[in-house]
Protein backbone atom coordinates (compact mmCIF):
# COMPACT_ATOMS: atom_id res chain seq x y z
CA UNK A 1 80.31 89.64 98.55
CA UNK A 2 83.09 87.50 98.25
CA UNK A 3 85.63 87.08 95.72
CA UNK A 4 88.88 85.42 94.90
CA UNK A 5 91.97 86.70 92.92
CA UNK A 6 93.92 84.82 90.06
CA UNK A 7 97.20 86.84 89.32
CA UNK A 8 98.07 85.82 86.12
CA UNK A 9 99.32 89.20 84.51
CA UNK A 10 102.81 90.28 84.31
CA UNK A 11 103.56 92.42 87.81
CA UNK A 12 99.74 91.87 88.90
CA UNK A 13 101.05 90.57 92.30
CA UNK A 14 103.98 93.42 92.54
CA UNK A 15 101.45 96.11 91.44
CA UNK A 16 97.61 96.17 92.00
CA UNK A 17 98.19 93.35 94.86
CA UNK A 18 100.95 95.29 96.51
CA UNK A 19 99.73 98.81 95.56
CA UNK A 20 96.37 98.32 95.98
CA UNK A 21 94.47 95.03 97.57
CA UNK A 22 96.90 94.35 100.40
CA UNK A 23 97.28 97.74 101.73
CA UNK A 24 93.39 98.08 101.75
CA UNK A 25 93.42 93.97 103.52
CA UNK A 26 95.46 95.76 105.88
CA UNK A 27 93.67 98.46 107.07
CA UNK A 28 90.27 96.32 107.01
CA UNK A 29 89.00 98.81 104.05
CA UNK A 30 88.80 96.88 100.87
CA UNK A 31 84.93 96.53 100.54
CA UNK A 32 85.08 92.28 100.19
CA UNK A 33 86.07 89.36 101.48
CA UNK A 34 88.75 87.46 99.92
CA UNK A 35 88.03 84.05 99.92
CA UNK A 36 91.45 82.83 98.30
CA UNK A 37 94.33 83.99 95.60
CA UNK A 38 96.38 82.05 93.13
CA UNK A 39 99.61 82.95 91.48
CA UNK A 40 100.91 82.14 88.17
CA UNK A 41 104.14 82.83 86.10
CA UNK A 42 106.60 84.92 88.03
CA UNK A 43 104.00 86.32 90.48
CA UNK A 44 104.82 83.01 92.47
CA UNK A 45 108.05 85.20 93.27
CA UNK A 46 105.95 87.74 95.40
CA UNK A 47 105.15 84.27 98.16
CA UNK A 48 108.73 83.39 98.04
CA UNK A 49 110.61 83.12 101.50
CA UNK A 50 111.65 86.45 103.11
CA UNK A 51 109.81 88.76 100.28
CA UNK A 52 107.74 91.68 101.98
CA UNK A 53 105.00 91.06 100.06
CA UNK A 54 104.51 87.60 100.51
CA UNK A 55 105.49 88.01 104.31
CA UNK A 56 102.42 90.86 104.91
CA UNK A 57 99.59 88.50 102.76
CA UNK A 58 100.81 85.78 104.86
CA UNK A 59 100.10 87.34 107.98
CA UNK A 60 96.46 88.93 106.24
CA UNK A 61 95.68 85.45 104.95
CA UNK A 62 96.08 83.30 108.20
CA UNK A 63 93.93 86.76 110.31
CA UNK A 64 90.81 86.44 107.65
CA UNK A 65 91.51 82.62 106.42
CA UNK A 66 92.56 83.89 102.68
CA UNK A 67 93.57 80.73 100.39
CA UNK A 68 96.98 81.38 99.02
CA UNK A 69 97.94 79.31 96.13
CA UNK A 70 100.89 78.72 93.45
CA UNK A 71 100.34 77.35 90.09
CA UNK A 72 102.67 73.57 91.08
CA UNK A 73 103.78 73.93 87.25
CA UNK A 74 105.04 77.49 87.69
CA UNK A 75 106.50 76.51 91.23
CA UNK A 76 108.30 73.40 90.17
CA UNK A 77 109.86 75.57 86.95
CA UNK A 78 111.36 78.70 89.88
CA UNK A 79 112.40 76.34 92.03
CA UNK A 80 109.68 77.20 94.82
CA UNK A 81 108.04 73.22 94.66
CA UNK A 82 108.86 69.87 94.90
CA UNK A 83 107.77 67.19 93.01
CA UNK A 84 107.78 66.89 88.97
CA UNK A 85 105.74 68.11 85.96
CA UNK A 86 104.13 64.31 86.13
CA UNK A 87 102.78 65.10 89.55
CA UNK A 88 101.41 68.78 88.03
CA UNK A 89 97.48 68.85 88.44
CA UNK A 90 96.98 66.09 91.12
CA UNK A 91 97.95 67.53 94.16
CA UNK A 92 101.16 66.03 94.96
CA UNK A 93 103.17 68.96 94.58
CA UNK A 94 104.11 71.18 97.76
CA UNK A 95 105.22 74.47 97.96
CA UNK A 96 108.64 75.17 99.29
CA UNK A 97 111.01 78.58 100.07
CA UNK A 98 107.42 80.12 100.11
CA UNK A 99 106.34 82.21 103.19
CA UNK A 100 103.67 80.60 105.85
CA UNK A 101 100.65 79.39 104.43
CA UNK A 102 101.18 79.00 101.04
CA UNK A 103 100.39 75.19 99.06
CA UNK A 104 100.99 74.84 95.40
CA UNK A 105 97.98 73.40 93.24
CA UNK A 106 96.30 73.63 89.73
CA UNK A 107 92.43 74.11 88.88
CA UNK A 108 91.54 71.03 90.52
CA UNK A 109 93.38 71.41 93.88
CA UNK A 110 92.10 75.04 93.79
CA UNK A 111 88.42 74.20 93.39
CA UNK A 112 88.44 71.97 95.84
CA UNK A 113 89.96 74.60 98.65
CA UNK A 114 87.71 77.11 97.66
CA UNK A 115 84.50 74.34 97.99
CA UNK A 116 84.23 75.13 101.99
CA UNK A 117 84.79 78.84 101.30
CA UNK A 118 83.04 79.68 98.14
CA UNK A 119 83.33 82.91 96.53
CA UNK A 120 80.75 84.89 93.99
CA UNK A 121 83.20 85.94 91.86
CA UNK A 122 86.58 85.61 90.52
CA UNK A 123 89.07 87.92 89.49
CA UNK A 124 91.71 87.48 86.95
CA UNK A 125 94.47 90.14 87.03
């Protein structure tokens, strides 16, 4: 099976991602694939430049070609994107002070990524 992960809860990337999911990515343990993740609200914070967090998905993500994704809206308002809230939704806004790998997109732009790499389910935490 594979699934993809929308962290959209308070802490969701600081807790069960950190605590849980990466460790098991890690140690090639965690019972799925993971075809892609996207971060919303202040979980963009756990991709930002230099965070351990972001720094050990990066190097999981590139090894087993895992999608990793900021909301643009949520990037643009922390300072982690470029572009404006026009541009929000169309793909013109990129990620920036983010660790390797990461591009900032909305529903559309994440749909489309996830087209060549399809998962069966996704999970909101």
């Amino acid at each position: 099976m594979k699934v993809a992960y929308i962290f959209r809860n308070d802490m969701s990337a600081t807790f069960q991602l950190a605590s849980m999911i990466l460790p098991q990515l890690e140690q090639d343990n965690h019972g799925v694939d993971v075809a892609g993740m996207m971060f919303f609200d202040d979980n963009v914070y756990s991709l930002s430049a230099g965070n351990e967090i972001g720094q050990r998905l990066s190097i999981v993500a590139k090894k087993n070609n895992i999608l990793l994704m900021i909301c643009d809206q949520c990037a643009l308002r922390r300072g982690m994107a470029t572009g404006d809230f026009s541009q929000c939704g169309t793909g013109e806004v990129a990620a920036k002070n983010t660790v390797d790998g990461v591009i900032a997109g909305c529903f559309p732009q994440l749909y489309g990524a996830l087209s060549a790499n399809m998962p069966d389910q996704i999970i909101t935490l």
